[in-house]
Structure formats: C-alpha cells, structure tokens
Protein backbone atom coordinates (compact mmCIF):
# COMPACT_ATOMS: atom_id res chain seq x y z
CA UNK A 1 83.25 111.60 80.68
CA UNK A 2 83.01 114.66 79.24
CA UNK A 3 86.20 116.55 77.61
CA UNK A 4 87.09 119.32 75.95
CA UNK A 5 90.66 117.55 74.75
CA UNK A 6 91.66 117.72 71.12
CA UNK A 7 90.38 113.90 70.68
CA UNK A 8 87.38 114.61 72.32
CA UNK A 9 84.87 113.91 69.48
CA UNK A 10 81.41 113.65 71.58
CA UNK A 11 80.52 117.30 72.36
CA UNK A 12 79.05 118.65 75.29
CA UNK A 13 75.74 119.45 73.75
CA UNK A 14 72.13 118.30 75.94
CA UNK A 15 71.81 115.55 73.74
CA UNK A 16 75.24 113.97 74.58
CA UNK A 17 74.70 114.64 78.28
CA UNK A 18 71.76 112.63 77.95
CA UNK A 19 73.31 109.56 76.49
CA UNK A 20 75.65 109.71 78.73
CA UNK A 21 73.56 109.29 81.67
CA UNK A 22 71.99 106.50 79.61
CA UNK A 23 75.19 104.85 79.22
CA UNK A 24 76.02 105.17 82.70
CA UNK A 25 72.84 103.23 83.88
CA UNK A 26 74.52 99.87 81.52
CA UNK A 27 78.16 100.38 82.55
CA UNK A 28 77.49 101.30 86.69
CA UNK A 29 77.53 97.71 87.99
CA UNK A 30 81.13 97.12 86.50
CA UNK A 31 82.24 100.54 87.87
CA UNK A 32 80.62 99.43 91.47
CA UNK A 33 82.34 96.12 91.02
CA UNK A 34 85.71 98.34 90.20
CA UNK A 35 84.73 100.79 93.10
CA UNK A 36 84.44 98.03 95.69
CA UNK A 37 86.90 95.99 95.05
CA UNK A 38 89.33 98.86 95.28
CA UNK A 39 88.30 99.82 98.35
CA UNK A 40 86.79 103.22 97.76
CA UNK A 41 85.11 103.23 101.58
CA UNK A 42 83.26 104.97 104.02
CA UNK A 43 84.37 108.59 105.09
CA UNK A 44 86.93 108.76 101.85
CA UNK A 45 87.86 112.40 99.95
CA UNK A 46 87.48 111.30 96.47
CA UNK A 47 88.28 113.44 93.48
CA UNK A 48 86.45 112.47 90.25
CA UNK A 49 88.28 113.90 87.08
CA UNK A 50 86.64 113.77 84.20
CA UNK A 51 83.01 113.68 85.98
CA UNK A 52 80.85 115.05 83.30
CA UNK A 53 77.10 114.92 84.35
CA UNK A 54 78.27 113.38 87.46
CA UNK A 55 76.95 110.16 87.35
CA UNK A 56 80.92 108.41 88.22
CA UNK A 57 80.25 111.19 91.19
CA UNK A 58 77.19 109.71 92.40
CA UNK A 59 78.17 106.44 92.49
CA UNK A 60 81.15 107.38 94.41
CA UNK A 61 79.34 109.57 97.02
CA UNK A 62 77.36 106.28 97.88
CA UNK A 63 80.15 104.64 98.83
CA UNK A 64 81.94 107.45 101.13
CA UNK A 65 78.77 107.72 102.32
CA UNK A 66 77.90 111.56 104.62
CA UNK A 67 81.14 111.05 106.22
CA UNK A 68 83.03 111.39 103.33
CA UNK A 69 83.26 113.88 100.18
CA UNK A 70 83.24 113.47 96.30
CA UNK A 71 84.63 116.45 94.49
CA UNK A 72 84.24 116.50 90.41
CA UNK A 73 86.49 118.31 87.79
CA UNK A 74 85.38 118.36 84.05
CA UNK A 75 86.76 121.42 81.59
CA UNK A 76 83.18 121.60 80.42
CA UNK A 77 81.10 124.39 81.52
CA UNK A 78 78.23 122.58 80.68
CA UNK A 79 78.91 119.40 82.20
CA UNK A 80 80.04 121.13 85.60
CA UNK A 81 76.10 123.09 85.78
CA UNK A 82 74.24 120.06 84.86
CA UNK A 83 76.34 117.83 87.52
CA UNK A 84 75.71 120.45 90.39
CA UNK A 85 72.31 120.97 89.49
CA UNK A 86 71.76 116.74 89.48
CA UNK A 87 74.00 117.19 93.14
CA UNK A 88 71.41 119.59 94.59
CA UNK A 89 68.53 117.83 93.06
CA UNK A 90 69.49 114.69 94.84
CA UNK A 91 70.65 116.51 97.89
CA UNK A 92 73.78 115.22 98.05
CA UNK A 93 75.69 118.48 99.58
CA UNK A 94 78.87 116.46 99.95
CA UNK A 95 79.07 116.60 96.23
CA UNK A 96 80.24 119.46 94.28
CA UNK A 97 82.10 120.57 90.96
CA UNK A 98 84.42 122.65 90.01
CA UNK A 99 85.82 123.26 85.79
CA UNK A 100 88.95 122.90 85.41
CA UNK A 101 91.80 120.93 83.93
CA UNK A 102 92.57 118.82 87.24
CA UNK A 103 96.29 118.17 86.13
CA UNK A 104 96.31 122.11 87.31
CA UNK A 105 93.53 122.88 89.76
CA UNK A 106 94.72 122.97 93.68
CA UNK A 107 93.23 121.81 96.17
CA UNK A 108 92.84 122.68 100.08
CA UNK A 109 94.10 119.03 101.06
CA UNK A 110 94.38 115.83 99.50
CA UNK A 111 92.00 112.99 98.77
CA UNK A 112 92.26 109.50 99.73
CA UNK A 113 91.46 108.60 96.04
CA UNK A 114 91.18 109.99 92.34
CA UNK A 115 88.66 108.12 90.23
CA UNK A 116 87.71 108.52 86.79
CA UNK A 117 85.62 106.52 83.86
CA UNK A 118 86.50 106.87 80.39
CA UNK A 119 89.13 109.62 80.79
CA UNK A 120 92.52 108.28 79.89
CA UNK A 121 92.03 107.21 76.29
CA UNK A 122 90.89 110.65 75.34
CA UNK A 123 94.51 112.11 76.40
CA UNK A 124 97.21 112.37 74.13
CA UNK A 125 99.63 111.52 76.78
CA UNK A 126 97.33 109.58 79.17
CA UNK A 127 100.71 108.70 81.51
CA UNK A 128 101.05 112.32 81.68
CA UNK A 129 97.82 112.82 82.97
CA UNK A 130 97.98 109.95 85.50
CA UNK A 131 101.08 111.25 86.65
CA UNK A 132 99.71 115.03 87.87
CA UNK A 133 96.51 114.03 88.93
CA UNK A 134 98.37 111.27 91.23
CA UNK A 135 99.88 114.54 93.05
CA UNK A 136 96.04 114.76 94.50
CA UNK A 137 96.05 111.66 96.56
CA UNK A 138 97.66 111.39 99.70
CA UNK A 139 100.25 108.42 100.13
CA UNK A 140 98.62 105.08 100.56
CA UNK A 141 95.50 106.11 98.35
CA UNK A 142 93.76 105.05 95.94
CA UNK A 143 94.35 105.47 91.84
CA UNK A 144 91.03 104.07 90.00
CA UNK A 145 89.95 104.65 86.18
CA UNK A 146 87.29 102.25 84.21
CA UNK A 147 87.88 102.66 80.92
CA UNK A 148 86.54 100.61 77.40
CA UNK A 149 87.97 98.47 75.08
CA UNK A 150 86.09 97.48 71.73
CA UNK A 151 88.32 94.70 70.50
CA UNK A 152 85.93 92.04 71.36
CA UNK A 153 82.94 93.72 70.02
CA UNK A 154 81.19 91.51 67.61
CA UNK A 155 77.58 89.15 67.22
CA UNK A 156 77.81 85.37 67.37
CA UNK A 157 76.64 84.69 64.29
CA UNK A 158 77.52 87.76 62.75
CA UNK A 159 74.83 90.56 62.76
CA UNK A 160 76.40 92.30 59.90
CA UNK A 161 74.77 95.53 61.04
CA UNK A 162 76.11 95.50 64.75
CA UNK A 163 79.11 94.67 63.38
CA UNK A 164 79.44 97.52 60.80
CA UNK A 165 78.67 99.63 64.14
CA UNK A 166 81.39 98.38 65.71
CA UNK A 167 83.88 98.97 63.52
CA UNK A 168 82.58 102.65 62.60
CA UNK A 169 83.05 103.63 66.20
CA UNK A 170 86.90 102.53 66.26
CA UNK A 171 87.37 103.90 63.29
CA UNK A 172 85.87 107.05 64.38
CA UNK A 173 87.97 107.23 67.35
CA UNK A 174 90.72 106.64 65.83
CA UNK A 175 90.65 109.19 63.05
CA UNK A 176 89.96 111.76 66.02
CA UNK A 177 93.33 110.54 67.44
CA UNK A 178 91.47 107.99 70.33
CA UNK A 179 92.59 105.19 70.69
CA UNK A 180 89.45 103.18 71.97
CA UNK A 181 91.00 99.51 72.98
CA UNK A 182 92.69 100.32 76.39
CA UNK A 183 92.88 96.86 77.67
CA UNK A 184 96.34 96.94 76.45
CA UNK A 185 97.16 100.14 77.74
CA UNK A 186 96.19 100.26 80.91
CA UNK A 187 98.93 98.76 82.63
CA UNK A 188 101.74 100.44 80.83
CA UNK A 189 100.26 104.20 81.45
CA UNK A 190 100.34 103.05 85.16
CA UNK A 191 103.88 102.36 84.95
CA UNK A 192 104.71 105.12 82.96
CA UNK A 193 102.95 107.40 85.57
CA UNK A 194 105.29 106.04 88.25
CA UNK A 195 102.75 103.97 89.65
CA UNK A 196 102.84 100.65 91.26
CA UNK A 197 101.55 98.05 88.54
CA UNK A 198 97.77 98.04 89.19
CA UNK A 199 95.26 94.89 89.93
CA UNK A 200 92.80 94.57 86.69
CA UNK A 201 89.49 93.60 86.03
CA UNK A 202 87.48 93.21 82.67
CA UNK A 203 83.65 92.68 82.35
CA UNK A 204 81.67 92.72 79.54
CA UNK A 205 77.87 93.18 78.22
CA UNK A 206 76.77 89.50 76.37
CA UNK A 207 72.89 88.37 75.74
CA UNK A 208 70.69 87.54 73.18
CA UNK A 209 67.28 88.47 71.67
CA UNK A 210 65.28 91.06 73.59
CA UNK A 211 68.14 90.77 76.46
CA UNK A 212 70.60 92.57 73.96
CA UNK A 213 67.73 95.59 73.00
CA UNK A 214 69.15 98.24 76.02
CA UNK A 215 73.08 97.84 74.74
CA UNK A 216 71.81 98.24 71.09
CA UNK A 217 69.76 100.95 71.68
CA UNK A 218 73.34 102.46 73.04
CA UNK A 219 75.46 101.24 70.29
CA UNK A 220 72.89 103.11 67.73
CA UNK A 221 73.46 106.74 70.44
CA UNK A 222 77.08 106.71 70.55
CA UNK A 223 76.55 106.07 66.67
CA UNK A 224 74.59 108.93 66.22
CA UNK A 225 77.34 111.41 68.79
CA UNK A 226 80.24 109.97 66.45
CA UNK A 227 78.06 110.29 62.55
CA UNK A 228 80.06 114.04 62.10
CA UNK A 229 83.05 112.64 62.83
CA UNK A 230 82.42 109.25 60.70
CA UNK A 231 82.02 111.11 57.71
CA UNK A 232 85.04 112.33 57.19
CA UNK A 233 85.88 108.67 55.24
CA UNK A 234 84.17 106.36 57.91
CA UNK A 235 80.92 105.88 56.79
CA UNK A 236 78.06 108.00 54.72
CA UNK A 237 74.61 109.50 56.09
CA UNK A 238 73.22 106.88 53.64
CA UNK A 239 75.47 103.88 54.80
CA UNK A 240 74.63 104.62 58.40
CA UNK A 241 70.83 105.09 58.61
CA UNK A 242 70.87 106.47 61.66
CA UNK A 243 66.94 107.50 61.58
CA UNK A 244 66.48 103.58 61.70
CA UNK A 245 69.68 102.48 63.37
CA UNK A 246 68.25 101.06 66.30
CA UNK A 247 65.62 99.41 65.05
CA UNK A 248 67.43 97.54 62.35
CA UNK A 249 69.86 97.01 65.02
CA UNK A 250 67.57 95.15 67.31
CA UNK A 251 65.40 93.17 64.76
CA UNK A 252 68.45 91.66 62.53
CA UNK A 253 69.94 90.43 66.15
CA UNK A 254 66.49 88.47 66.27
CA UNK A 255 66.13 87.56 62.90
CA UNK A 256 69.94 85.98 63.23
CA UNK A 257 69.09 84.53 66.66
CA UNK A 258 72.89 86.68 67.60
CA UNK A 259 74.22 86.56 70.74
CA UNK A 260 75.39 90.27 71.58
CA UNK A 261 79.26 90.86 72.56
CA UNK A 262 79.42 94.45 73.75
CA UNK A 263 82.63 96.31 74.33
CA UNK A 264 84.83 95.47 77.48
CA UNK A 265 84.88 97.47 80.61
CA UNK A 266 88.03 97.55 82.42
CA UNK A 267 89.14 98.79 85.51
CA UNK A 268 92.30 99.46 87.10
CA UNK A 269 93.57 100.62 90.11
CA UNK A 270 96.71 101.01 92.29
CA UNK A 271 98.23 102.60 95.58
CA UNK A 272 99.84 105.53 95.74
C-alpha cells in the first residue's frame, strides 16, 4: 500500500509503515475472503504490486503455500527493506521484493496471478495501470485488487466526531487528487483495462461500544498520516485534536450508544 505516485499523500516514513501493518490486522479477513474466493491456490506465482510492508504478501504466501512463490513490487525503498526484512524474519524464503514501478519491471516468467490492496485509487489512470500489470499473468490467471470505499462511513446515531473524521479523510483524498470511493469504479477500470467484467464483493467493519474501539483507534491513525495534507483548507490543528483524537473518538461512540459503520472493503477480480 505504499506509493510514491503524485496522489500518494501517506508517506513512507516508520510511523506510516506501522499503521499500516495495524490496518492490515482489521482489513485481512476481507482480503482472505477476496483471496479465497478467487482462487489464489496452492503452488501459484503471485505478483503483489503495491506490497508495501508486505503484509498483502504474507497473506498471499499462505495460500500458495512452499510450492508456490509471492513476489512484491512497491517504488518505495523503504517499504521494499522493511518487507524483506519481515520475509526473512518469518522465514518465508519464497517471498521476496523487488522496487520498482511494476507497469515496467520484467520478469523471468509469468505469474498465475497479480494481487494488490489499496493500489488502484492512488493512480491517476488506474485502467492504465491494470492494463500493464495484466501483461504479468499468464492466460487463464488471476487479476485481484481489494480496494476501499468511504461512502457509507457514518455512526448510527450520529457521533458527530467520527463523522467529522470521515469526511476529513475524503476530503483529504480528494484534494490530493484520490479519489477514495472505488465501489463505483471498480468495474469500469476492469473494462477499461480490457478485462473480462470481474465478480465483486463488499464487506464492511459495523459494532458498537467497546466492539468499535480497534476501527476507531484506526480512523484517529489514518487521521493523524492525512493532518498535513488536511490543512491545506480541510480542517485546522485546533479543529482536529489529534493529541486526543482517539480518545474522544471512542468515549462519544459510548456516550451516544453509536453503532460504528466503517468504510467498505471491496474486492474484485477477473481472468485473464
């Protein structure tokens, strides 16, 4: 998840890699579900683009299991030396990464599927993107990306907090030139790639009272990775809070009794 594309507003710094890894503990069963029901398998090739600290990686390596290899790109130096050090660490040696923009990189021989989680609504032109990285996978393979949409954020009753949140990160996005809401998307940048229209899935975080504390505590990080970008006409230091964010996050959901809508993850995936 980690970019270094004009609309990529979230840095590469330790920090960020952190959250990251945080956030990809809350959104790994939907990218499982995604992952399974696609039919990433047993002795697959699998080419991760976008990999970051490797977690999307990981995941994928325990499906292909020894038989099979997971290969990350990222265009982050960073990213690419704290995913192979997390690969040796966990002594996976079936995992590596290389840096790299994979729409150019070559490869010795194709995979049997190209995977990647919130990638495609950081690109300007994700169809573009779909399109060269699709060159990767050998005919018949797989074509999987999980990426967000926040349109359906929002607290039942409002938590006007939460709420503010919300909106702040689209906002955010979208000043950066991200368009955040890719439920709508997703299907058309298939097409547009060439693709065959692709089978969809959508989950979603909901819960209430101390159920809700992990996805808040998340809300109030991504906050804090988007805050230089939110003041350019988003949202002040002083409107924000961010020193109490997470706290005032969590306790107005319980004072309101709010049941917690978190953003959607979708996944999509087609043959080549």
């Amino acid at each position: 998840m980690s970019r270094s594309d004009p609309g990529y507003v979230l840095g590469h710094t330790d920090r960020e890699l952190s959250r990251l890894k945080q956030q990809a503990r809350m959104v790994e069963p939907a990218t499982r579900q995604f992952f399974r029901e696609g039919g990433i398998e047993a002795g697959m090739r699998v080419l991760d683009i976008g990999s970051g600290a490797g977690d999307v990686a990981f995941l994928a390596a325990e499906f292909v299991g020894a038989s099979g290899e997971v290969i990350g790109t990222d265009k982050s130096a960073a990213a690419i030396s704290a995913a192979t050090l997390s690969a040796r660490e966990r002594g996976l040696p079936n995992v590596s990464f290389c840096e790299g923009d994979p729409a150019e990189l070559a490869f010795d021989r194709p995979f049997d599927a190209v995977v990647g989680r919130y990638v495609l609504l950081f690109q300007a032109d994700a169809a573009a993107l779909l399109r060269k990285v699709a060159r990767h996978v050998k005919p018949g393979g797989l074509i999987l990306f999980h990426e967000p949409d926040w349109v359906s954020a929002r607290a039942i009753p409002p938590a006007p907090t939460y709420d503010r949140c919300c909106a702040w990160i689209q906002a955010a996005f979208r000043l950066a030139g991200t368009d955040s809401n890719m439920a709508g998307r997703l299907f058309t940048t298939f097409v547009r790639a060439g693709l065959a229209a692709p089978a969809m899935r959508m989950q979603t975080f909901i819960g209430g009272g101390a159920a809700s504390a992990d996805f808040l505590q998340a809300v109030a990080d991504l906050t804090t990775s988007l805050a230089p970008a939110m003041r350019h006409g988003v949202a002040t230091n002083t409107e924000i809070g961010l020193e109490t964010l997470a706290e005032r996050l969590k306790q107005e959901a319980a004072l309101t009794g709010s049941v917690i809508v978190g953003r959607s993850e979708v996944g999509a995936w087609t043959r080549k």
